[in-house]
Protein backbone atom coordinates (compact mmCIF):
# COMPACT_ATOMS: atom_id res chain seq x y z
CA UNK A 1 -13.81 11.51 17.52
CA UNK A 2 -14.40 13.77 14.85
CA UNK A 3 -15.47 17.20 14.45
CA UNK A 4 -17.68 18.29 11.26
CA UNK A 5 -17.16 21.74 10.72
CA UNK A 6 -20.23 23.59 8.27
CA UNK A 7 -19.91 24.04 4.90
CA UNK A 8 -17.41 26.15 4.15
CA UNK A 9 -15.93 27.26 7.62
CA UNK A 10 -13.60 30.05 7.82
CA UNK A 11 -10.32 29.71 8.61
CA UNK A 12 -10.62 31.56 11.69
CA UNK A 13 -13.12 29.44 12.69
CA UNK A 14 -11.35 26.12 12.45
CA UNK A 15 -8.23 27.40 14.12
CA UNK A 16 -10.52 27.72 16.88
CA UNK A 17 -11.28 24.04 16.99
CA UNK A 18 -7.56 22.91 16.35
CA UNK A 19 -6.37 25.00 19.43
CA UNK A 20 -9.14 24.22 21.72
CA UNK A 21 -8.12 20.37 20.93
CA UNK A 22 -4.44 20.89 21.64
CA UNK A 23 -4.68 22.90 24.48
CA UNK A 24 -6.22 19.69 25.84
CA UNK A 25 -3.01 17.81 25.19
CA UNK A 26 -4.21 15.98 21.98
CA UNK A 27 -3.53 16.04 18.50
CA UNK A 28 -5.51 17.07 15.71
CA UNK A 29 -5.71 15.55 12.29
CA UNK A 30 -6.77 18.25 9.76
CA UNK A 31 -8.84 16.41 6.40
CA UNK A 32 -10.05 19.61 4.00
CA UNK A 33 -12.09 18.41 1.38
CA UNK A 34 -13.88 20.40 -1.47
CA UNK A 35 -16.59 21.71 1.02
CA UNK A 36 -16.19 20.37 4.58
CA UNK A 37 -13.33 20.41 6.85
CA UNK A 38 -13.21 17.16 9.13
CA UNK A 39 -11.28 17.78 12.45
CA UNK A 40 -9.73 14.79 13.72
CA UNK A 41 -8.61 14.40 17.57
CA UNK A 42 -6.02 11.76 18.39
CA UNK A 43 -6.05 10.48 22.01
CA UNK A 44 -8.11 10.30 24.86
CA UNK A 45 -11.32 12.30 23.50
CA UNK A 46 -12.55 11.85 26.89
CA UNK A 47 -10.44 14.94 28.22
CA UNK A 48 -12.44 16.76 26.18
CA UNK A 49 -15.39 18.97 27.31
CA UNK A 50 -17.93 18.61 24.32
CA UNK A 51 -19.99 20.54 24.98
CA UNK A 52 -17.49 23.46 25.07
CA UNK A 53 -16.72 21.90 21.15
CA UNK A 54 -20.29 21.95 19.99
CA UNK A 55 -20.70 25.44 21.20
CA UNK A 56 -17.57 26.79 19.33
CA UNK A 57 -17.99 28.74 15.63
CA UNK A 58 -18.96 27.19 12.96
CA UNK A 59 -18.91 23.56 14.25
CA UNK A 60 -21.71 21.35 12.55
CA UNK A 61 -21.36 18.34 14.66
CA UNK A 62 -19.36 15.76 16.63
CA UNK A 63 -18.66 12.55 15.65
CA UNK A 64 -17.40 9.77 17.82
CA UNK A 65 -15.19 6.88 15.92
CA UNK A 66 -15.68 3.40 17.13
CA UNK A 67 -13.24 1.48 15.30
CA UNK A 68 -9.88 1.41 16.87
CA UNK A 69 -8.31 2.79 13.56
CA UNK A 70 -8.24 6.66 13.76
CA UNK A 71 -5.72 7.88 10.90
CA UNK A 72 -6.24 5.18 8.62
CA UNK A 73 -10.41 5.68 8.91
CA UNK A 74 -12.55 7.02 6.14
CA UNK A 75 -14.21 8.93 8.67
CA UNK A 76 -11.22 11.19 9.33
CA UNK A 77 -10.44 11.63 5.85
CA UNK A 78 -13.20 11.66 3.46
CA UNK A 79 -11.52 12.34 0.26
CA UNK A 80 -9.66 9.17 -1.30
CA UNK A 81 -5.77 9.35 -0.82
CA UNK A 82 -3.42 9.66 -3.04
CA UNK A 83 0.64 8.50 -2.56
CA UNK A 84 3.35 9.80 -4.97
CA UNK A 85 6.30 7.79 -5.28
CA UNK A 86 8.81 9.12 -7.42
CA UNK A 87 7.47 10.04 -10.40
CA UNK A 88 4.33 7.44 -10.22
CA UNK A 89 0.87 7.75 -8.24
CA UNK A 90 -1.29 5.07 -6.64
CA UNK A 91 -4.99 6.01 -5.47
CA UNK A 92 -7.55 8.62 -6.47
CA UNK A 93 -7.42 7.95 -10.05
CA UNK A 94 -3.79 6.31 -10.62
CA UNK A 95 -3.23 2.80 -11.50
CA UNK A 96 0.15 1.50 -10.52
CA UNK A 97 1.47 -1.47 -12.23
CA UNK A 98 4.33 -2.96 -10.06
CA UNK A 99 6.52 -5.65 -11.94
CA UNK A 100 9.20 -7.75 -11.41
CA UNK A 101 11.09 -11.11 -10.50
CA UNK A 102 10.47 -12.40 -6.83
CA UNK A 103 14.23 -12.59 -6.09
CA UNK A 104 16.76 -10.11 -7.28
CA UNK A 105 19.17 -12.60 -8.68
CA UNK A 106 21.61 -10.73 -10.91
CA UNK A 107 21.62 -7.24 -11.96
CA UNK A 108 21.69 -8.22 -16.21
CA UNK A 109 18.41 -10.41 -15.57
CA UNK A 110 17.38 -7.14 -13.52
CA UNK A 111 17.84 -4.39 -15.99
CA UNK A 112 16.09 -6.85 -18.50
CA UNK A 113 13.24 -7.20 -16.61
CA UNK A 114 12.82 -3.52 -15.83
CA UNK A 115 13.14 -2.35 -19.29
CA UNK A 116 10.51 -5.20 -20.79
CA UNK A 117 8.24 -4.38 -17.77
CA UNK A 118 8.79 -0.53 -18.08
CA UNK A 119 7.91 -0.80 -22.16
CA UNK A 120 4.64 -3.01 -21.15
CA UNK A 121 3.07 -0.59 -18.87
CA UNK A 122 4.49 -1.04 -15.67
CA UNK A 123 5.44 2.26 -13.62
CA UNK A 124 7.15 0.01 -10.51
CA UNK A 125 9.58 -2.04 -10.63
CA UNK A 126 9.45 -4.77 -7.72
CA UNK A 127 11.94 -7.43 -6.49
CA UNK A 128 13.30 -9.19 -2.79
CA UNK A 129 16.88 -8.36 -1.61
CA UNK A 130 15.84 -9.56 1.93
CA UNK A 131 13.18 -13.25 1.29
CA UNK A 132 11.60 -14.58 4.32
CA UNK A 133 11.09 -17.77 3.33
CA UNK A 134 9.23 -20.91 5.09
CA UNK A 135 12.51 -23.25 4.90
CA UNK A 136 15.57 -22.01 6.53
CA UNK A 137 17.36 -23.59 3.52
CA UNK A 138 15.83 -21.87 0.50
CA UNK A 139 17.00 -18.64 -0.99
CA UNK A 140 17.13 -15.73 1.13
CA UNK A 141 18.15 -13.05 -1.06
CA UNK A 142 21.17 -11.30 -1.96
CA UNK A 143 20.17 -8.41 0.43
CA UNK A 144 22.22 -5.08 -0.19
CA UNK A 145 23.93 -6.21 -2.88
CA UNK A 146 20.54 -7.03 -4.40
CA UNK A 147 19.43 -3.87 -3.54
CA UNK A 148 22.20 -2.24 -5.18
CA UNK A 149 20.91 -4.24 -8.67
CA UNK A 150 17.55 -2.41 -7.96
CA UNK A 151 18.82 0.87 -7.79
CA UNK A 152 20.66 0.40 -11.08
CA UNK A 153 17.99 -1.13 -12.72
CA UNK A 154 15.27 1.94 -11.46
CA UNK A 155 17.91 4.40 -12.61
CA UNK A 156 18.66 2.76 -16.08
CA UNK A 157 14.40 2.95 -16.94
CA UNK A 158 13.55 5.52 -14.44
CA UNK A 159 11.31 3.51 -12.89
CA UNK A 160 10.03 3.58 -8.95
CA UNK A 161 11.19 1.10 -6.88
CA UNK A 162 9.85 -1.25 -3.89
CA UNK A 163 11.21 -3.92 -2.06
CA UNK A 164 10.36 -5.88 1.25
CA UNK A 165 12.23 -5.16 4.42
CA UNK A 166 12.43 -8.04 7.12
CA UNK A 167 13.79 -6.25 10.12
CA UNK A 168 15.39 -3.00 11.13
CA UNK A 169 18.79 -3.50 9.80
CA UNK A 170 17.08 -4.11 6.04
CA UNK A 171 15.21 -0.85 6.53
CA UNK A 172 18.72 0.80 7.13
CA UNK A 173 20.41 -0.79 4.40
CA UNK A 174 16.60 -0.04 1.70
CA UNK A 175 16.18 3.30 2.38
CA UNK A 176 19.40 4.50 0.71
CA UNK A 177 18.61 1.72 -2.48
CA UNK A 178 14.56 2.00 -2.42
CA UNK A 179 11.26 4.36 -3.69
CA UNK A 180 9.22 2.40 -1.18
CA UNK A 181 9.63 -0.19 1.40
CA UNK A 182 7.15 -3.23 1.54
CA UNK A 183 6.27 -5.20 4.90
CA UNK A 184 5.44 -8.26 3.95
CA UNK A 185 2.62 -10.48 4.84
CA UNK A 186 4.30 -12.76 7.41
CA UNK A 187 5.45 -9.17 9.30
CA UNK A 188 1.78 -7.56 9.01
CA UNK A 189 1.52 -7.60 12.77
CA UNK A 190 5.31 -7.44 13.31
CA UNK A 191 4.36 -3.74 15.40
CA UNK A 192 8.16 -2.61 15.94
CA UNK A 193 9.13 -3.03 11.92
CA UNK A 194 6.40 -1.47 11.52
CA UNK A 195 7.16 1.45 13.30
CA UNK A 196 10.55 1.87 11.97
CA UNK A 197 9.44 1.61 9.07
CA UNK A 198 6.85 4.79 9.53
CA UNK A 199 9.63 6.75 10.63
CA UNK A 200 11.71 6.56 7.59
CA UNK A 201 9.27 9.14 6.17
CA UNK A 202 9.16 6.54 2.37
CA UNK A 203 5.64 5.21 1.07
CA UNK A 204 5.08 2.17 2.64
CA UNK A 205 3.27 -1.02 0.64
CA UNK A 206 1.45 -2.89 3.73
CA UNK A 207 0.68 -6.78 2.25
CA UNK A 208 -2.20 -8.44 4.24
CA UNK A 209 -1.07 -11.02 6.77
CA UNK A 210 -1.98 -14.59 6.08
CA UNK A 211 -5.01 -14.95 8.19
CA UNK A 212 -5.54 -11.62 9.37
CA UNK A 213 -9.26 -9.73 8.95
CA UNK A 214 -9.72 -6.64 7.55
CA UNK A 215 -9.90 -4.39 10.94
CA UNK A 216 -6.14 -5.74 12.02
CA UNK A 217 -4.96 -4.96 8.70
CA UNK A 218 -5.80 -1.62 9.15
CA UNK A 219 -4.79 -1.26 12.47
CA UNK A 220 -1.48 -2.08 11.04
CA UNK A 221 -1.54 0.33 8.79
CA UNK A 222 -2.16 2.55 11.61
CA UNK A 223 1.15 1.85 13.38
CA UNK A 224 2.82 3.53 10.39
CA UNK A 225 0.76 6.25 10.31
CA UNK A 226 1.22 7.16 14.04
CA UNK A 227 4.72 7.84 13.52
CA UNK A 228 4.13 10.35 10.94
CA UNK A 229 3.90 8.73 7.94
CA UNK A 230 0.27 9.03 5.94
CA UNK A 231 2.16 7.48 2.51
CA UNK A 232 0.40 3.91 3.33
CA UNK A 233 -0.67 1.39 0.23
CA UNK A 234 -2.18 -1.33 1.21
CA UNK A 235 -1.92 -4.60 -0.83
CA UNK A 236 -4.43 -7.87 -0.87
CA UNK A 237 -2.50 -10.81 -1.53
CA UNK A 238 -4.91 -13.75 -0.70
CA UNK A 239 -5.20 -15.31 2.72
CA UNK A 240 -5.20 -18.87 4.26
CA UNK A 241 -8.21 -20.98 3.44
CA UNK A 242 -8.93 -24.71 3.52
CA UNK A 243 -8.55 -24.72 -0.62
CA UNK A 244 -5.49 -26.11 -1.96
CA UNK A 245 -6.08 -25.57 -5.61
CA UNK A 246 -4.75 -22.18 -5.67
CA UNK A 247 -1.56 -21.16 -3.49
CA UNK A 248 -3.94 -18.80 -1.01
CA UNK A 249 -7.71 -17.59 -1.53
CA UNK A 250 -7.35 -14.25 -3.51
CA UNK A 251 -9.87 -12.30 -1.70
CA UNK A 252 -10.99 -9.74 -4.18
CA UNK A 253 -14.02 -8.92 -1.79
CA UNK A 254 -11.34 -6.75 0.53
CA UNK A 255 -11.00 -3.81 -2.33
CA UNK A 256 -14.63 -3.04 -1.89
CA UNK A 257 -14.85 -3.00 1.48
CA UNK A 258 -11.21 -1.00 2.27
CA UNK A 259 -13.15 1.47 0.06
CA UNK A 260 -15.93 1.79 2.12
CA UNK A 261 -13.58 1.95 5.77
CA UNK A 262 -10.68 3.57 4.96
CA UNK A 263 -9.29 6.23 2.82
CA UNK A 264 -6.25 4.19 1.79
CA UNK A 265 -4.97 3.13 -1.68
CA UNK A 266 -5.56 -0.89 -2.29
CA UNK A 267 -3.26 -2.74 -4.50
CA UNK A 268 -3.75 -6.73 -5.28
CA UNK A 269 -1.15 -9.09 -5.88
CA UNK A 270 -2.81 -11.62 -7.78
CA UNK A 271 0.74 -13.99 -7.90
CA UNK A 272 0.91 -14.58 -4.44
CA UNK A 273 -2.96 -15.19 -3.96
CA UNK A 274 -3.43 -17.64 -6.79
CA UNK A 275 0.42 -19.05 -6.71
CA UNK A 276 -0.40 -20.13 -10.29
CA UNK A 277 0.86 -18.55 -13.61
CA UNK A 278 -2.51 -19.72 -15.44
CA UNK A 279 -4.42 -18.07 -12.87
CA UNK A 280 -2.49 -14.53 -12.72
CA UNK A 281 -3.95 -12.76 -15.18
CA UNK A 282 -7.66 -13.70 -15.34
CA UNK A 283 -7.56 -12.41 -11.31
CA UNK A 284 -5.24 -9.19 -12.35
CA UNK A 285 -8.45 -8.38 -14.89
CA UNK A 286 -10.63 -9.05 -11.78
CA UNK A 287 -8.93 -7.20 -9.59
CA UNK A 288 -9.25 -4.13 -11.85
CA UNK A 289 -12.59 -4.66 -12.08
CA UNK A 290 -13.32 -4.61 -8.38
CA UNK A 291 -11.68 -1.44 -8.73
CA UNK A 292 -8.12 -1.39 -7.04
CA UNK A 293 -5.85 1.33 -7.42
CA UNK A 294 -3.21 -1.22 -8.43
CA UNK A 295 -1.65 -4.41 -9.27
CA UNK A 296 1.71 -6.31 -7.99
CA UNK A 297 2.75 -9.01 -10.45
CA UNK A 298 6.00 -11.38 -10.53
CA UNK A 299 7.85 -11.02 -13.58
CA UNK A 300 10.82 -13.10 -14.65
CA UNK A 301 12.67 -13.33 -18.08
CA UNK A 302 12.87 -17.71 -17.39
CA UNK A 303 9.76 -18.28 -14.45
CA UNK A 304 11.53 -22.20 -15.37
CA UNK A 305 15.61 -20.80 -13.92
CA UNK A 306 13.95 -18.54 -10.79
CA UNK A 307 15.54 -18.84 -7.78
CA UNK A 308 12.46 -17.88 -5.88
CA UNK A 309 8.23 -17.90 -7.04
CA UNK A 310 9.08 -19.27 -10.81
CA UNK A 311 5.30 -21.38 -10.84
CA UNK A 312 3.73 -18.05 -10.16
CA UNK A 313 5.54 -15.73 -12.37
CA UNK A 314 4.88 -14.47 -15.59
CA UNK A 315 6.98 -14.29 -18.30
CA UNK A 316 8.03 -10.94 -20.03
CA UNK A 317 5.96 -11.98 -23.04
CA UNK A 318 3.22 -13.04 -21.07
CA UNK A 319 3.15 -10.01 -18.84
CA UNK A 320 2.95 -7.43 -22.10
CA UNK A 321 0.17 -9.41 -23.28
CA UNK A 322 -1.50 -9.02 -20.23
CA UNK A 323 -0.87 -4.97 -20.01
CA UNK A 324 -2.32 -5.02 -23.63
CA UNK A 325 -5.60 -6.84 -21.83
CA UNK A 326 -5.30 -4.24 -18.80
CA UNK A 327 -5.35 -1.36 -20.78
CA UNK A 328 -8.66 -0.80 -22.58
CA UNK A 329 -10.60 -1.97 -18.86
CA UNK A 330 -8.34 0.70 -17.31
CA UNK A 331 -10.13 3.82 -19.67
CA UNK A 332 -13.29 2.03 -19.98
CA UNK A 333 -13.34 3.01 -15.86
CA UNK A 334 -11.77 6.01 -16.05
CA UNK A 335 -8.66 5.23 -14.69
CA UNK A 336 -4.84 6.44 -15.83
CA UNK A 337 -1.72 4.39 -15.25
């Protein structure tokens, strides 16, 4: 549940609340915007005597939450969220362009990536140390070693950083490399990574699992944010459909509608959800459009030599072309990289 306090409540006044609430044993989840204060109450709301609540200072009205999402929900935090990493910001505002190969393969082919990406537009620099990959044979990355390439190449162009992690050791060995950690969309629903990966206190970019909805998306984002950690992106990167002409259905439809449920940045990776270099940039305008607070696209100096992704990748000319297209639709709406 929620508790609305009235416009403007004192400070006194909401203490109140908050104590009442954790004298109960719960937790409460302060959200102050410009003129209301939201109380939030984590746990069993029916220990609570509302009644008592409703008759306390200064409280406009309770609010129960039906959705099993409390921390990630709109409804406990009003005002849109915004996540710093590094020196870059995603949310309220803040376009963040994350580029970069799919595999870290070398740390020259790195550094040139990050410094063609960085003088494009981008303000992340992406790229897989640790690939889960659907054949047991294929490239699986050149984990810490890889991540080690990263690091240099963030440093070098000053650059934030993200990478996915694929279990608990990769989280140990990412955090000391790494801006932000990325659970990928095969470990959406993977709930112990993702609570390791809340307590490491970095952002955290949550892609969307393959086939899941919109409501267990976000109650995996909640995992993260139940150990402490409210630095959640989320990231659309097409799910499973019966079409075959595109690598998975980009589902652009999810920006509007994380809007309207949750208070969450939304990024879109248009190169997983088309799979098709052709298609990457027409849906990276779209995705603007629909109004995400980001884009994830794979970069790679020769898409034709990847180890990893090379159909769907764009190449460095291609992708500074593209930033040039980005650009103009990014003030036209008001929006800053």
């Amino acid at each position: 549940m929620i508790i609305v306090m009235k416009p403007q409540a004192e400070e006194e006044a909401i203490l109140t609340v908050s104590k009442t609430i954790e004298q109960a044993g719960l937790e409460v989840h302060l959200s102050k915007g410009h003129e209301v204060t939201i109380i939030g109450v984590v746990g069993d709301k029916n220990i609570l005597n509302r009644s008592v609540l409703c008759q306390l200072p200064q409280v406009e009205k309770i609010v129960d939450i039906t959705e099993t999402y409390k921390l990630a929900n709109k409804k406990f935090h009003p005002e849109p969220t915004c996540v710093k990493v590094k020196n870059a910001f995603i949310g309220n505002g803040h376009t963040a362009i994350m580029a970069g190969p799919c595999s870290i393969e070398n740390e020259d082919m790195m550094i040139r990536t990050a410094f063609a990406v960085k003088k494009a537009g981008a303000t992340f620099l992406r790229g897989g140390a640790f690939k889960p990959r659907t054949s047991p044979y294929a490239f699986q990355g050149l984990e810490e070693t890889g991540l080690k390439y990263m690091k240099a190449a963030a440093d070098a162009t000053g650059l934030a950083s993200v990478c996915e992690v694929t279990s608990l050791e990769a989280i140990t060995k990412a955090v000391d490399y790494v801006d932000m950690l990325q659970i990928g969309a095969r470990n959406m629903q993977n709930f112990a990574l993702l609570k390791e990966a809340g307590k490491t206190g970095l952002p955290i970019l949550l892609k969307r699992g393959l086939s899941a909805t919109i409501d267990e998306w976000l109650n995996a984002a909640e995992y993260i944010m139940a150990e402490g950690n409210p630095n959640v992106v989320l990231c659309e990167r097409g799910i499973r459909t019966f079409e075959t002409a595109t690598r998975n259905t980009l589902d652009l439809s999810a920006v509007p509608v994380i809007k309207n449920k949750s208070h969450l940045p939304i990024i879109v990776d248009p190169s997983h959800g088309t799979g098709v270099r052709e298609y990457v940039a027409p849906m990276a305008r779209a995705a603007i459009a629909s109004g995400c607070d980001g884009l994830m696209i794979e970069v790679h100096p020769e898409p034709s030599k990847a180890l990893s992704d090379g159909p769907q990748s764009l190449t460095l000319e291609q992708f500074d072309n593209l930033c040039g297209e980005l650009k103009p639709m990014l003030s036209f709406f008001g929006r800053t990289l």
